[in-house]
Protein backbone atom coordinates (compact mmCIF):
# COMPACT_ATOMS: atom_id res chain seq x y z
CA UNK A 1 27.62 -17.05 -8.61
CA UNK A 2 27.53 -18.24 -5.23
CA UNK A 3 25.30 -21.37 -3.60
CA UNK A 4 22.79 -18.49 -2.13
CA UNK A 5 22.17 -16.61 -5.25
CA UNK A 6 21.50 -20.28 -7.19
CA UNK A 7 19.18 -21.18 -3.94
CA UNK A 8 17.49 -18.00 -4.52
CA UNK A 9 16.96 -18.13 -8.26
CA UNK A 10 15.89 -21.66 -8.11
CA UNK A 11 12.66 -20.88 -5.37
CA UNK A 12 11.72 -18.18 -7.74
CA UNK A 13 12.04 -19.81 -10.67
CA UNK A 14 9.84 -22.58 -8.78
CA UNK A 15 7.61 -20.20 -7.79
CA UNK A 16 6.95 -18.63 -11.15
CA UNK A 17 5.64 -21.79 -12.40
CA UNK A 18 3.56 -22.34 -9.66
CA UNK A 19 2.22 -19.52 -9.14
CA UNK A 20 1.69 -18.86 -13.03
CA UNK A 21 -0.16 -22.19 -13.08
CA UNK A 22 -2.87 -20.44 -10.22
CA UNK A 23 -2.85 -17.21 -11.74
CA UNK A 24 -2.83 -17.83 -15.30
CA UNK A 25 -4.49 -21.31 -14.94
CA UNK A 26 -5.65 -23.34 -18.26
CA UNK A 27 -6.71 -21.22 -20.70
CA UNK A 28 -6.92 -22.90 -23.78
CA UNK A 29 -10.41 -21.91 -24.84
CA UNK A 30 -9.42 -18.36 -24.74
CA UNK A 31 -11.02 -16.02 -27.58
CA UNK A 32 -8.32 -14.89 -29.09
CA UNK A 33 -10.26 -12.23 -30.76
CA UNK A 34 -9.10 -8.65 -32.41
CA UNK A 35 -10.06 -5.37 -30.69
CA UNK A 36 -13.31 -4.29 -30.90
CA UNK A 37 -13.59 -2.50 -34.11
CA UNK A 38 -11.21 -5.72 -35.93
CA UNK A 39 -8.21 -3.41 -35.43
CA UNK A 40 -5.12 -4.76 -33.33
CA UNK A 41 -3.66 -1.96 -30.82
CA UNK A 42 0.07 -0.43 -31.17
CA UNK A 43 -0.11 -1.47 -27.55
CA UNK A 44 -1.36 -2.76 -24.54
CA UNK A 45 -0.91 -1.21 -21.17
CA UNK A 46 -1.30 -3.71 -18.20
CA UNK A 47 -1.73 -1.04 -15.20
CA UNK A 48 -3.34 2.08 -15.21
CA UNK A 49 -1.23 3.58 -12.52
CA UNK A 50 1.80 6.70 -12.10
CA UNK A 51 3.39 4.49 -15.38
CA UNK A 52 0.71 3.42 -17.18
CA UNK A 53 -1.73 6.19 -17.06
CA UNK A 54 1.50 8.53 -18.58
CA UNK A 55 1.78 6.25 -21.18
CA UNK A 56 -1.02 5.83 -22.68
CA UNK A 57 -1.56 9.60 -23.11
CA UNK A 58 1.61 10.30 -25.01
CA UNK A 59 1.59 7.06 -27.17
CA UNK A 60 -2.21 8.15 -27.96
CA UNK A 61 -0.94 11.87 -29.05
CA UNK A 62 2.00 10.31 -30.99
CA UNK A 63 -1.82 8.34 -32.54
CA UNK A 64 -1.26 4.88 -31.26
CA UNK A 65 -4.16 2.77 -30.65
CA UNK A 66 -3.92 1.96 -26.90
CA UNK A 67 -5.56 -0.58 -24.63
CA UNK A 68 -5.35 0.03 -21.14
CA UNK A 69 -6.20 -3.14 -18.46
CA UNK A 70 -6.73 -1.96 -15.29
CA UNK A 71 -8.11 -3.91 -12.61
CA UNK A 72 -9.48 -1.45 -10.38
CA UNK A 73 -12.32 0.78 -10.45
CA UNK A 74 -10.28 3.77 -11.48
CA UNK A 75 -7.08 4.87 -12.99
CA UNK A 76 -3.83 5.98 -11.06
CA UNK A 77 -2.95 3.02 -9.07
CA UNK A 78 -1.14 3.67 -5.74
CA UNK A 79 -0.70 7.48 -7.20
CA UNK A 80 -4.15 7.91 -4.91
CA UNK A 81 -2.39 6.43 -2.04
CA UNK A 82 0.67 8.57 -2.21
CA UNK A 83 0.00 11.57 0.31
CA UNK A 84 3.48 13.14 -0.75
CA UNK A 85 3.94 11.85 -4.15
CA UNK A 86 7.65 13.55 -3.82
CA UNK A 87 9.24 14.19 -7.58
CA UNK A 88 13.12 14.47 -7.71
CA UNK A 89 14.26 15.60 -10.74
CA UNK A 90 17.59 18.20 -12.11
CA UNK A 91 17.34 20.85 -14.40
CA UNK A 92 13.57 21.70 -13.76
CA UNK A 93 12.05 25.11 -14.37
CA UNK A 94 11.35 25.46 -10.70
CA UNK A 95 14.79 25.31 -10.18
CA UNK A 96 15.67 27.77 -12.79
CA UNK A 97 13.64 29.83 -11.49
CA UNK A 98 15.01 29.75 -8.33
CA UNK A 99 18.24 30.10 -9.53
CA UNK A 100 19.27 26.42 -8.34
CA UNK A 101 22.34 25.38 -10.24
CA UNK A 102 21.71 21.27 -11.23
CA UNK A 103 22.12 18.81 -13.88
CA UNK A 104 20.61 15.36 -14.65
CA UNK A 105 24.56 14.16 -14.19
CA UNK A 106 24.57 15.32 -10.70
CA UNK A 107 21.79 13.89 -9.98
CA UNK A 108 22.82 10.48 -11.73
CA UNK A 109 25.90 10.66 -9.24
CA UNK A 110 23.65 11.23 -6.23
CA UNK A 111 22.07 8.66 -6.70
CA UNK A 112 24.55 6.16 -7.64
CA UNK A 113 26.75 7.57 -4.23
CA UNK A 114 24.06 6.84 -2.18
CA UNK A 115 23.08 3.44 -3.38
CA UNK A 116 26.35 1.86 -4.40
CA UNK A 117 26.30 -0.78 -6.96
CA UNK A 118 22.63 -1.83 -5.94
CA UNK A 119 21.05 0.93 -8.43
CA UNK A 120 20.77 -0.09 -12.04
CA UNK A 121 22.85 2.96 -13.68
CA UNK A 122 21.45 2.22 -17.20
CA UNK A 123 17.83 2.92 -15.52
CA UNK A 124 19.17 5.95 -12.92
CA UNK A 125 20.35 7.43 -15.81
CA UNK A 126 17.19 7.08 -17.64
CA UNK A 127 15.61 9.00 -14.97
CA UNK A 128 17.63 11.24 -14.18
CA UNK A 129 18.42 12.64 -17.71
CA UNK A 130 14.56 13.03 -18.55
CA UNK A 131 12.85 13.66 -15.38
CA UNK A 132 12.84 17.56 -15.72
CA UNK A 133 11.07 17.06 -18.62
CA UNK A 134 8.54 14.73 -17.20
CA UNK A 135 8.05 17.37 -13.86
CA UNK A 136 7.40 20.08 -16.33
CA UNK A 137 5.03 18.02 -18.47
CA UNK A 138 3.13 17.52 -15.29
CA UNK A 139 3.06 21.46 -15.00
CA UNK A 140 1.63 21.59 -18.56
CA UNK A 141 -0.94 19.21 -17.60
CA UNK A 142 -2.08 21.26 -15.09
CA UNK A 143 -0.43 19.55 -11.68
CA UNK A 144 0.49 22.30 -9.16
CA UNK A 145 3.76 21.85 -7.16
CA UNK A 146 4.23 23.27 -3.31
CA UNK A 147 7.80 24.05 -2.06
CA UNK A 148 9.21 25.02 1.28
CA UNK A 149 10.34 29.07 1.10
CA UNK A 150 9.22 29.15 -2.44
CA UNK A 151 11.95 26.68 -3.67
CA UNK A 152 13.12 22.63 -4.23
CA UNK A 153 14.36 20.98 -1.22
CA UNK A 154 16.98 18.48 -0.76
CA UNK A 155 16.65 15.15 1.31
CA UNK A 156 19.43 14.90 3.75
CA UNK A 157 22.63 13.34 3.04
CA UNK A 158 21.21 11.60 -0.50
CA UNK A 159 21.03 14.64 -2.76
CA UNK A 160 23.09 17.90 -2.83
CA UNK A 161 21.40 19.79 -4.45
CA UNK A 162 17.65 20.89 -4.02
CA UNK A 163 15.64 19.25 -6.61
CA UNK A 164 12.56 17.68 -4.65
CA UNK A 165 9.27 19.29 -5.33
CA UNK A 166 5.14 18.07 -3.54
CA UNK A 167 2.24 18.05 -5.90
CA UNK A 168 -0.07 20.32 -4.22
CA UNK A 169 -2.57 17.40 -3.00
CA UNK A 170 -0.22 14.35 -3.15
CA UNK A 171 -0.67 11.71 -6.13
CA UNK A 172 -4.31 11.63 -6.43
CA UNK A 173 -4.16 15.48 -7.98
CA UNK A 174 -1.55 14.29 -10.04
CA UNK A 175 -4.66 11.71 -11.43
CA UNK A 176 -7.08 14.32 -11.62
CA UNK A 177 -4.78 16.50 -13.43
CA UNK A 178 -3.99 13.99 -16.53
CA UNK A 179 -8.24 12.58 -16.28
CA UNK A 180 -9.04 15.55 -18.68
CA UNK A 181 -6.82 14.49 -21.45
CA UNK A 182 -6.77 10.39 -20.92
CA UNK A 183 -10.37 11.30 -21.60
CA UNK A 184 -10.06 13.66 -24.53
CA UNK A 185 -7.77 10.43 -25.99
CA UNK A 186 -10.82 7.99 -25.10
CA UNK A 187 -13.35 9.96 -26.90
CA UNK A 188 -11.67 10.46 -29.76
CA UNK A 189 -11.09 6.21 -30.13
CA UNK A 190 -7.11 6.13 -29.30
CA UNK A 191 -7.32 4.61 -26.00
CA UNK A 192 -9.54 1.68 -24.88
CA UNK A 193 -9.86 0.88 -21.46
CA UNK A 194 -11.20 -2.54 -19.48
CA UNK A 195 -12.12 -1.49 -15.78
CA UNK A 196 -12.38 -4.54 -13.41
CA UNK A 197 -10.04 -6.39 -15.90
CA UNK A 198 -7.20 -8.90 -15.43
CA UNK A 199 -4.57 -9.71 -17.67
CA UNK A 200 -4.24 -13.39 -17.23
CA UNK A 201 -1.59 -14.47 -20.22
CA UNK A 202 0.79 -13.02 -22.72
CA UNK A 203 -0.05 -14.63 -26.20
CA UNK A 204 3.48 -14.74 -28.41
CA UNK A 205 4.21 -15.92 -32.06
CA UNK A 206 5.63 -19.34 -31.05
CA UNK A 207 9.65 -17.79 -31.29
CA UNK A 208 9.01 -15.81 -28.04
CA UNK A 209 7.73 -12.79 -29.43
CA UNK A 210 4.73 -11.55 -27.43
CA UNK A 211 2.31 -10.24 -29.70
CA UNK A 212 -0.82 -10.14 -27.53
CA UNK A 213 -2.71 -10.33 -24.62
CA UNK A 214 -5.57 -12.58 -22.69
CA UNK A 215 -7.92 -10.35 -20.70
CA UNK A 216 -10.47 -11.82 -18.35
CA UNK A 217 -13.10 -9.12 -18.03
CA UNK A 218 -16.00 -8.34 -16.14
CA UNK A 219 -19.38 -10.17 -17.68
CA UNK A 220 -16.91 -12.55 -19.49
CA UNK A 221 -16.95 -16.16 -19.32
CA UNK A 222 -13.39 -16.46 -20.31
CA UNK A 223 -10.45 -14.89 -21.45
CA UNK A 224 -10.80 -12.73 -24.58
CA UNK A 225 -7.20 -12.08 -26.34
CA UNK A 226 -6.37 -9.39 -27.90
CA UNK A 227 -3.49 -8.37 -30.57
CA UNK A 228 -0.88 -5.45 -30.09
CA UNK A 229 2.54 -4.61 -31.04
CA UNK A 230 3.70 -4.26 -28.03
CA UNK A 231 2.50 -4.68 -24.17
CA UNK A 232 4.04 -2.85 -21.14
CA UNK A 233 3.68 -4.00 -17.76
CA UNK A 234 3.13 -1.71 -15.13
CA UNK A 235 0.69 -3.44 -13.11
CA UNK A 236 2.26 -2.56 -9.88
CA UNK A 237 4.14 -4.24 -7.08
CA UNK A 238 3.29 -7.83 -5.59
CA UNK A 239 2.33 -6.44 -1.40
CA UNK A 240 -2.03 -7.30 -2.43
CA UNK A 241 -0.69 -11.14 -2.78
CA UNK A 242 1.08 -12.09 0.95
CA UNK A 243 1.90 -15.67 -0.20
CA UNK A 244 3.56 -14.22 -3.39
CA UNK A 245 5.32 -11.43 -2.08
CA UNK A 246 6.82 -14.19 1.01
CA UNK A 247 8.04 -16.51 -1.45
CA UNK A 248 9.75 -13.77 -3.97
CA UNK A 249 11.12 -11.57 -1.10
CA UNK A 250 12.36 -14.66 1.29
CA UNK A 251 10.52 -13.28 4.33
CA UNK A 252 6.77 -12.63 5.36
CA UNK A 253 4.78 -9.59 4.39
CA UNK A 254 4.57 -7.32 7.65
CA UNK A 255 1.88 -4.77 7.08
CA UNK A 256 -1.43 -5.11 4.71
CA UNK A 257 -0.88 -3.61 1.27
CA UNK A 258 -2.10 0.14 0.81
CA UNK A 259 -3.32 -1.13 -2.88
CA UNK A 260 -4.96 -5.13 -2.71
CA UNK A 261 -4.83 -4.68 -6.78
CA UNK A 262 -1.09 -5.10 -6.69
CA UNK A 263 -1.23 -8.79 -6.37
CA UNK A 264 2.29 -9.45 -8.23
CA UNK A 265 0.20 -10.44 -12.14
CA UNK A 266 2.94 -8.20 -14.07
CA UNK A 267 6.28 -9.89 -11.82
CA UNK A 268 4.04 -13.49 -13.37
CA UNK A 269 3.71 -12.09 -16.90
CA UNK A 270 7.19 -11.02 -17.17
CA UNK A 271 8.22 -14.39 -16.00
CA UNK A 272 5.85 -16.57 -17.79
CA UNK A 273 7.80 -14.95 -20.89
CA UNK A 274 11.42 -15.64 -19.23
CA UNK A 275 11.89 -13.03 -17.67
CA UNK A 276 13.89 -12.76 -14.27
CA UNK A 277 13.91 -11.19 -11.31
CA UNK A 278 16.39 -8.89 -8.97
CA UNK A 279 16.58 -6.83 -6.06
CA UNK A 280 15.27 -9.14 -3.33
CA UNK A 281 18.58 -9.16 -1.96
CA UNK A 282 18.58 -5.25 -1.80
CA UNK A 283 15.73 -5.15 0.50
CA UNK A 284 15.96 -2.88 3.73
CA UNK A 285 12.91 -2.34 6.11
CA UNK A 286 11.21 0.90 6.87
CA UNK A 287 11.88 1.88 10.44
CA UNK A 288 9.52 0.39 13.67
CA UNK A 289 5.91 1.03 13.92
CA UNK A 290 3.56 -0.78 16.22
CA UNK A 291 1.39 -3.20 14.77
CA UNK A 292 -2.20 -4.45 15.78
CA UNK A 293 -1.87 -7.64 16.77
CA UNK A 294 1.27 -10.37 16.02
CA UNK A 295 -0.08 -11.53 12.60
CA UNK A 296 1.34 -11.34 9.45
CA UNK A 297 0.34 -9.49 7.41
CA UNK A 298 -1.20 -6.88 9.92
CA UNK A 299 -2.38 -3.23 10.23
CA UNK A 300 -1.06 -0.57 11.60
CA UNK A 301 -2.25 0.04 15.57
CA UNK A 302 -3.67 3.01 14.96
CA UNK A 303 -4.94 2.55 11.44
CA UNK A 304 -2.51 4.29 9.44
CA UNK A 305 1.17 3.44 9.13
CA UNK A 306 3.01 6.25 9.84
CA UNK A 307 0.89 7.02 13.18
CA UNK A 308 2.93 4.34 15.65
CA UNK A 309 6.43 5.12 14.16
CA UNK A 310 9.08 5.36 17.02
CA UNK A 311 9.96 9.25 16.89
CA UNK A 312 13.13 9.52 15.56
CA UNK A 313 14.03 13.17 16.91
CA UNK A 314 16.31 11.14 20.31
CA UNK A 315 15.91 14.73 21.93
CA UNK A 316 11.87 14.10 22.05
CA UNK A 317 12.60 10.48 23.23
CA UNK A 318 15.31 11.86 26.05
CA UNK A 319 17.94 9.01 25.71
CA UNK A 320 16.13 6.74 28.22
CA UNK A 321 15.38 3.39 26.46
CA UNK A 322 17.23 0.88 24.73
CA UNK A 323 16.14 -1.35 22.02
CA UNK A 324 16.24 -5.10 21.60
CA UNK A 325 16.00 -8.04 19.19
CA UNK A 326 14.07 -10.89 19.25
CA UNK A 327 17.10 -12.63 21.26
CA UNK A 328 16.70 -9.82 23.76
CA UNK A 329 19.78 -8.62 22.72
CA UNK A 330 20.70 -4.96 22.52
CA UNK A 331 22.08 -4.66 18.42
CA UNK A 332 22.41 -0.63 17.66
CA UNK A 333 23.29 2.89 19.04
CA UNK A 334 19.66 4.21 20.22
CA UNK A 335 20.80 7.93 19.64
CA UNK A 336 21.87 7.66 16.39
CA UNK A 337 20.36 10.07 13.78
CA UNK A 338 21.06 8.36 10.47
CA UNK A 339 17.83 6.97 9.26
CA UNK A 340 19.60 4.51 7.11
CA UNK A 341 22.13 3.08 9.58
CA UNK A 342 18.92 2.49 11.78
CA UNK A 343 17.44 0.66 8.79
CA UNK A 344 19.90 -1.34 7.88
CA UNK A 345 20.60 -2.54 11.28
CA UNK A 346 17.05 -3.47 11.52
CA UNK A 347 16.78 -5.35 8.24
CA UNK A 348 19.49 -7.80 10.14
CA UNK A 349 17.61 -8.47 13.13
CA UNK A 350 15.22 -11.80 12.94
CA UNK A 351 12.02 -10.78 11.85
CA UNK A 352 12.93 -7.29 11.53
CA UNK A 353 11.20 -6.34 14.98
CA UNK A 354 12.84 -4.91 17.95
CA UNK A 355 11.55 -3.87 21.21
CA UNK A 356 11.97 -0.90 23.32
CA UNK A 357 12.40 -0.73 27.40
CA UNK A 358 12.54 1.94 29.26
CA UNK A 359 11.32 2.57 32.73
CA UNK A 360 8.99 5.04 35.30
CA UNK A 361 11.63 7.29 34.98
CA UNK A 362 11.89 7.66 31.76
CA UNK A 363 7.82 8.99 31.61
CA UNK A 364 8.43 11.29 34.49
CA UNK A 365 10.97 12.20 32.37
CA UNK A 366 9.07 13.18 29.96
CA UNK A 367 10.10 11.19 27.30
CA UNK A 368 8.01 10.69 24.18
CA UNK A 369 8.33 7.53 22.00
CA UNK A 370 6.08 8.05 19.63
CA UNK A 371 6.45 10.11 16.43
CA UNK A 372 2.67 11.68 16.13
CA UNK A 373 1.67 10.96 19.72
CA UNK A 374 1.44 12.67 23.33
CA UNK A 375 2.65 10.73 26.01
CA UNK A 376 -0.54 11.02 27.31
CA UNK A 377 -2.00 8.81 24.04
CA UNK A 378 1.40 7.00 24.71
CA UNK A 379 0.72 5.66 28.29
CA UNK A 380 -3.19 4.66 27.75
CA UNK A 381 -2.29 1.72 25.28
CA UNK A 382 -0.42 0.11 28.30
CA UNK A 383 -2.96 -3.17 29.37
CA UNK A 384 -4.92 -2.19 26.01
CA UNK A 385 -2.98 -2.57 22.89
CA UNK A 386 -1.46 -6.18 22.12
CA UNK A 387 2.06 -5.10 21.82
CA UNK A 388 2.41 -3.05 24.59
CA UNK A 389 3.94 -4.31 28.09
CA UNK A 390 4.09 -3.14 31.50
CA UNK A 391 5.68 -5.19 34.44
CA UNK A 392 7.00 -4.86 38.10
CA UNK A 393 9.61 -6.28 37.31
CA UNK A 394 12.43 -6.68 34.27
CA UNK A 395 11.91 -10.42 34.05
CA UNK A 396 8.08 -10.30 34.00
CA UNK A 397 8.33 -8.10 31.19
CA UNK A 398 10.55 -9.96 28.87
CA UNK A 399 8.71 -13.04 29.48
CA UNK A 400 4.54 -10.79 28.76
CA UNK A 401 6.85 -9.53 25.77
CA UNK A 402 7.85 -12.89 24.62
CA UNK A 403 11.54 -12.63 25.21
CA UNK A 404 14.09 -14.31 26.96
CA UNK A 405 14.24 -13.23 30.67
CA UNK A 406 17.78 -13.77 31.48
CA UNK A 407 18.68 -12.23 28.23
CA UNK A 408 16.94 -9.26 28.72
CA UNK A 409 17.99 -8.88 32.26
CA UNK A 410 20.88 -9.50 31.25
CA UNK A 411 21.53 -6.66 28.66
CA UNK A 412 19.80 -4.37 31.13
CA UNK A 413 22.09 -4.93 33.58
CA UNK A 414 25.30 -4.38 31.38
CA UNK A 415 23.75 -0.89 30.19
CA UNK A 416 23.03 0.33 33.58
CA UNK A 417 26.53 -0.82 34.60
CA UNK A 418 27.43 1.00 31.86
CA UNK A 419 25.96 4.15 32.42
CA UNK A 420 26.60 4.20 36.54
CA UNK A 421 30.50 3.65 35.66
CA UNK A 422 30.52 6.03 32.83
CA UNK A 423 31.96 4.20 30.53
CA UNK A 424 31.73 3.95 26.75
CA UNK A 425 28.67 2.52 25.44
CA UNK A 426 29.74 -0.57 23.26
CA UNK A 427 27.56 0.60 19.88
CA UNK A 428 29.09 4.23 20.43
CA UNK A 429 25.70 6.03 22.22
CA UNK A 430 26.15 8.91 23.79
CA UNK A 431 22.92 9.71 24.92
CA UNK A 432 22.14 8.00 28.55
CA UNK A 433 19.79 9.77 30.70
CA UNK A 434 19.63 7.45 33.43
CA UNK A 435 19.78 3.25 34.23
CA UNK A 436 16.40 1.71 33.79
CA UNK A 437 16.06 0.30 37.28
CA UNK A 438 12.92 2.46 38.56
CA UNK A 439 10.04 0.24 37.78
CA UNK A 440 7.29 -0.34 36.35
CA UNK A 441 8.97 -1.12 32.90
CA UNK A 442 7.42 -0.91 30.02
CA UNK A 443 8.10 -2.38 26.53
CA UNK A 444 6.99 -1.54 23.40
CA UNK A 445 7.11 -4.10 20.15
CA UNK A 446 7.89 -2.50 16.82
CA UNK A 447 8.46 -4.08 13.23
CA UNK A 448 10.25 -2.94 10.46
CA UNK A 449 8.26 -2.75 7.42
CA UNK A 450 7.78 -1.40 3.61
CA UNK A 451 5.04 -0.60 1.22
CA UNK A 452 6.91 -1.44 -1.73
CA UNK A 453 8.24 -4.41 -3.57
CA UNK A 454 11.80 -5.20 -4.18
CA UNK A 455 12.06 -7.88 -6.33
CA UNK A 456 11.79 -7.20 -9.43
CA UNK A 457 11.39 -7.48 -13.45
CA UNK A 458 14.93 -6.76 -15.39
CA UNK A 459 14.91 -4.70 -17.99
CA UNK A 460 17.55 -3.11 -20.05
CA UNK A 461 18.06 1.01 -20.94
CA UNK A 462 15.16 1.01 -23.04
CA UNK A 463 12.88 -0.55 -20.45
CA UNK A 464 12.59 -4.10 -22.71
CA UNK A 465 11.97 -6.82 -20.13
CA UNK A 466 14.94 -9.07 -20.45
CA UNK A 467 15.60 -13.17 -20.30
CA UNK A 468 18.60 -14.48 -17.89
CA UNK A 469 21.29 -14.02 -20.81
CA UNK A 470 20.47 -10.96 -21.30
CA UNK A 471 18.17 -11.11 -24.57
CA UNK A 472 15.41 -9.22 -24.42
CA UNK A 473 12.05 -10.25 -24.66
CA UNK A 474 10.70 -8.59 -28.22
CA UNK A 475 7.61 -6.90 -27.81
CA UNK A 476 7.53 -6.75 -24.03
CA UNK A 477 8.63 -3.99 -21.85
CA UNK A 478 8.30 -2.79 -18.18
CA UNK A 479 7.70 0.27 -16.29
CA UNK A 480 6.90 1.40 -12.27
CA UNK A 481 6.71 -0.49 -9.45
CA UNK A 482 7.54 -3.50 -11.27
CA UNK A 483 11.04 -2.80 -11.72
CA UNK A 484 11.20 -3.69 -8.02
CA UNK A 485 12.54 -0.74 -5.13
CA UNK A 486 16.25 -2.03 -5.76
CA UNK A 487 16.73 -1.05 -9.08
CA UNK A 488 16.32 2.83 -8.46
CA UNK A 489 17.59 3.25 -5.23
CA UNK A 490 14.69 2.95 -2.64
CA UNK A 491 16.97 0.79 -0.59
CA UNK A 492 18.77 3.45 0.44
CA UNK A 493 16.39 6.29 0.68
CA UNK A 494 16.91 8.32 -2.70
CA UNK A 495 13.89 10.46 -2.27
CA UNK A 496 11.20 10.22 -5.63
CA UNK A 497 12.79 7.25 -6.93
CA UNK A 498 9.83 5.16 -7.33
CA UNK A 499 6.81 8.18 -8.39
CA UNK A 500 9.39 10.36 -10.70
CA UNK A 501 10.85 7.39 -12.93
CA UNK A 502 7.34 5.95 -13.16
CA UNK A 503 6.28 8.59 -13.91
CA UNK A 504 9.69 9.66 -16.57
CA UNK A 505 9.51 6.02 -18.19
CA UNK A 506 5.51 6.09 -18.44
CA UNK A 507 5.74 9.10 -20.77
CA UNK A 508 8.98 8.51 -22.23
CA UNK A 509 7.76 4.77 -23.38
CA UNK A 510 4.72 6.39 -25.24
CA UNK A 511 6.44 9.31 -26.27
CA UNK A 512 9.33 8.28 -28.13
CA UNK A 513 10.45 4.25 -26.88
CA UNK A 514 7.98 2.06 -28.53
CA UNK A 515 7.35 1.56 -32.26
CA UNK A 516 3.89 2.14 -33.61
């Protein structure tokens, strides 16, 4: 193991203690008392969201008693939040029916191609293999599904087969669809839920066994404990806790957390019991948007996230501008249309921000830079918006922008030199309308981002949170966002890998994984 890796473990393992001393705090006078009506539960979900909410319908069919902590309002967790809520999955009945010729071991090698030995296989294949099933549960339930020409799609270069499919209305119908029988289960006395709840400690037997759980709930002076069999976190990611998600991740949170619940308590619960993380390493940034202001965490300029997102299609943009670091430093081909390359580049640049410059030309042009605006909307933010620049000149502009001015004159220079001499670009674009040398210039700050968490719990093929040699915690498992983005391939863009294996290991955890 090298020096980094030990450097990187260490701060975590720092941090866990920490942070579990804050979160979890002293909690000796907890009353460790039994469920409600003296029975203990088969099991405890921590997280009503796309894993938990699953899970605690099928474990209540199979007739487990089932407590679910959730500490919103609501159940479905960032399902509400997910406008697309893709599901990727092989061997579905939409694809039979489309005559789509798939298997869960194509898929499995899709998704292993495309994110090389950063996927955990054990877990891809866990998906993979049951996700059909899961997508036409879902159907069962009641969830509708919209195609494009009646069929699956396929997501670029990642999968080769079609096997994506929308819920018609995004997550949230995916919530309203299971309410009905989550209810049924409640009702008839199989599930319990705490609203407004926080699970604060995992109680164990004293040989590392967890065999509870300390709630604090609303109206509650304390903690209450409670007894179960067996307790599954799925409380979500870590991006409603800045300071937390910083020191796992090893760099700042960019953009304010779609869900403030996810606050990292399931990373601190698996870790409190030895558990360890992964994946931090893994983690690649979502492509530019423009933020409100230079904080960190901020919001999105135009109040949602996808709104300021540089338009990727380079025949909209017109091959005028070129991007920059923060050393004012071109660092990749401008042109290029592989969302991933453009990624990764990014995630190498200091504080994964860059800056575009173009010039008058380039709007007389009729060049468009942003994804979901008119240049119209485009040019107004100029003298307005915080992290947009306009200047007479090239060195006025670097310096409003914040960058070096002999830098950026200077790669401005060797680009228009470039492109007057026609010769080859030195990152391989191909696209050059014109030098920037008509002024005003204009630059535009962008920062690479992500909604998800990549650090995260380990956990072996039967979703048992594991210690750092590899024994598994007994008692204590792990599904959803909590797995961290690494471990099923959101790193590299394998479409439905967080939703459809929360989803899979949700209902496969009540429905056949954990002993009752």
């Amino acid at each position: 193991m090298t020096g980094k890796a030990d450097t990187a473990i260490d701060r975590r393992s720092v941090l866990a203690g920490v942070a579990s001393a804050g979160l979890l705090g002293s909690i000796s006078g907890i009353a460790h008392a039994r469920a409600p009506d003296s029975k203990a539960f088969d099991v405890v979900v921590v997280g009503g969201g796309s894993a938990g909410l699953p899970l605690a319908i099928t474990a209540a069919t199979r007739g487990a008693r089932v407590l679910v902590i959730e500490k919103s309002d609501r159940l479905g967790g960032t399902l509400h939040k997910s406008i697309y809520c893709s599901t990727a999955a092989a061997g579905t009945s939409f694809q039979k029916a489309a005559g789509i010729v798939d298997s869960p071991q194509a898929h499995y090698e899709d998704v292993l191609r495309a994110t090389g030995t950063v996927a955990d296989p054990a877990l891809v294949r866990l998906w993979t293999e049951n996700g059909a099933a899961m997508v036409d549960w879902l159907v069962a339930q009641g969830v509708k599904f919209r195609f494009r020409d009646s069929r699956p799609v396929a997501a670029g270069a990642t999968y080769r087969a079609p096997r994506i499919q929308f819920p018609v209305g995004g997550g949230a119908a995916v919530v309203q669809a299971l309410q009905p029988a989550f209810d049924r289960w409640v009702a008839a006395g199989r599930i319990v839920v705490r609203f407004g709840a926080r699970a604060v400690e995992l109680t164990h037997d004293g040989k590392g066994a967890v065999n509870g759980v300390a709630v604090q709930e609303k109206g509650q002076a304390g903690p209450v404990g409670y007894e179960a069999r067996n307790v599954v976190l799925t409380a979500g990611g870590s991006q409603g806790n800045p300071m937390l998600y910083e020191a796992l991740l090893g760099r700042p949170l960019a953009a304010k957390a779609w869900t403030p619940e996810d606050t990292g308590d399931g990373l601190l619960l698996g870790l409190s019991m030895g558990g360890h993380l992964r994946g931090a390493e893994h983690y690649v940034p979502m492509f530019g948007i423009v933020m409100s202001d230079d904080l960190q965490p901020s919001t999105a300029l135009d109040g949602t996230l996808t709104e300021t997102m540089l338009n990727p299609d380079v025949k909209a943009r017109g091959g005028w501008e070129i991007w920059v670091n923060a050393h004012g430093e071109r660092f990749f081909a401008e042109d290029s249309g592989v969302p991933q390359a453009r990624e990764r580049a990014l995630g190498k640049q200091p504080g994964h921000r860059f800056w575009t410059i173009h010039d008058q030309a380039a709007l007389d042009g009729g060049s468009v830079q942003m994804a979901m605006w008119d240049k119209a909307k485009y040019v107004s933010q100029f003298g307005k918006a915080a992290l947009f620049y306009k200047a007479d000149n090239i060195e006025r502009l670097a310096f409003d922008a914040g960058l070096d001015p002999a830098a950026v004159r200077r790669s401005v220079e060797a680009y228009n030199a470039a492109v007057k001499a026609g010769s080859p670009d030195p990152f391989g674009r191909a696209n050059r309308a014109a030098p920037i040398e008509k002024g005003p210039f204009y630059a535009v700050r962008y920062q690479g981002w992500h909604l998800l968490t990549f650090p995260g719990l380990t956990v072996d093929g039967s979703l048992r949170v594991v210690r750092r040699d590899g024994r598994p915690v007994p008692n204590l498992y792990a599904a959803g966002e909590v797995l961290g983005a690494a471990a099923l391939g959101a790193s590299a863009d394998a479409h439905g890998s967080m939703g459809t294996p929360a989803l899979t290991f949700g209902k496969l955890l009540g429905e056949r994984i954990l002993r009752f």
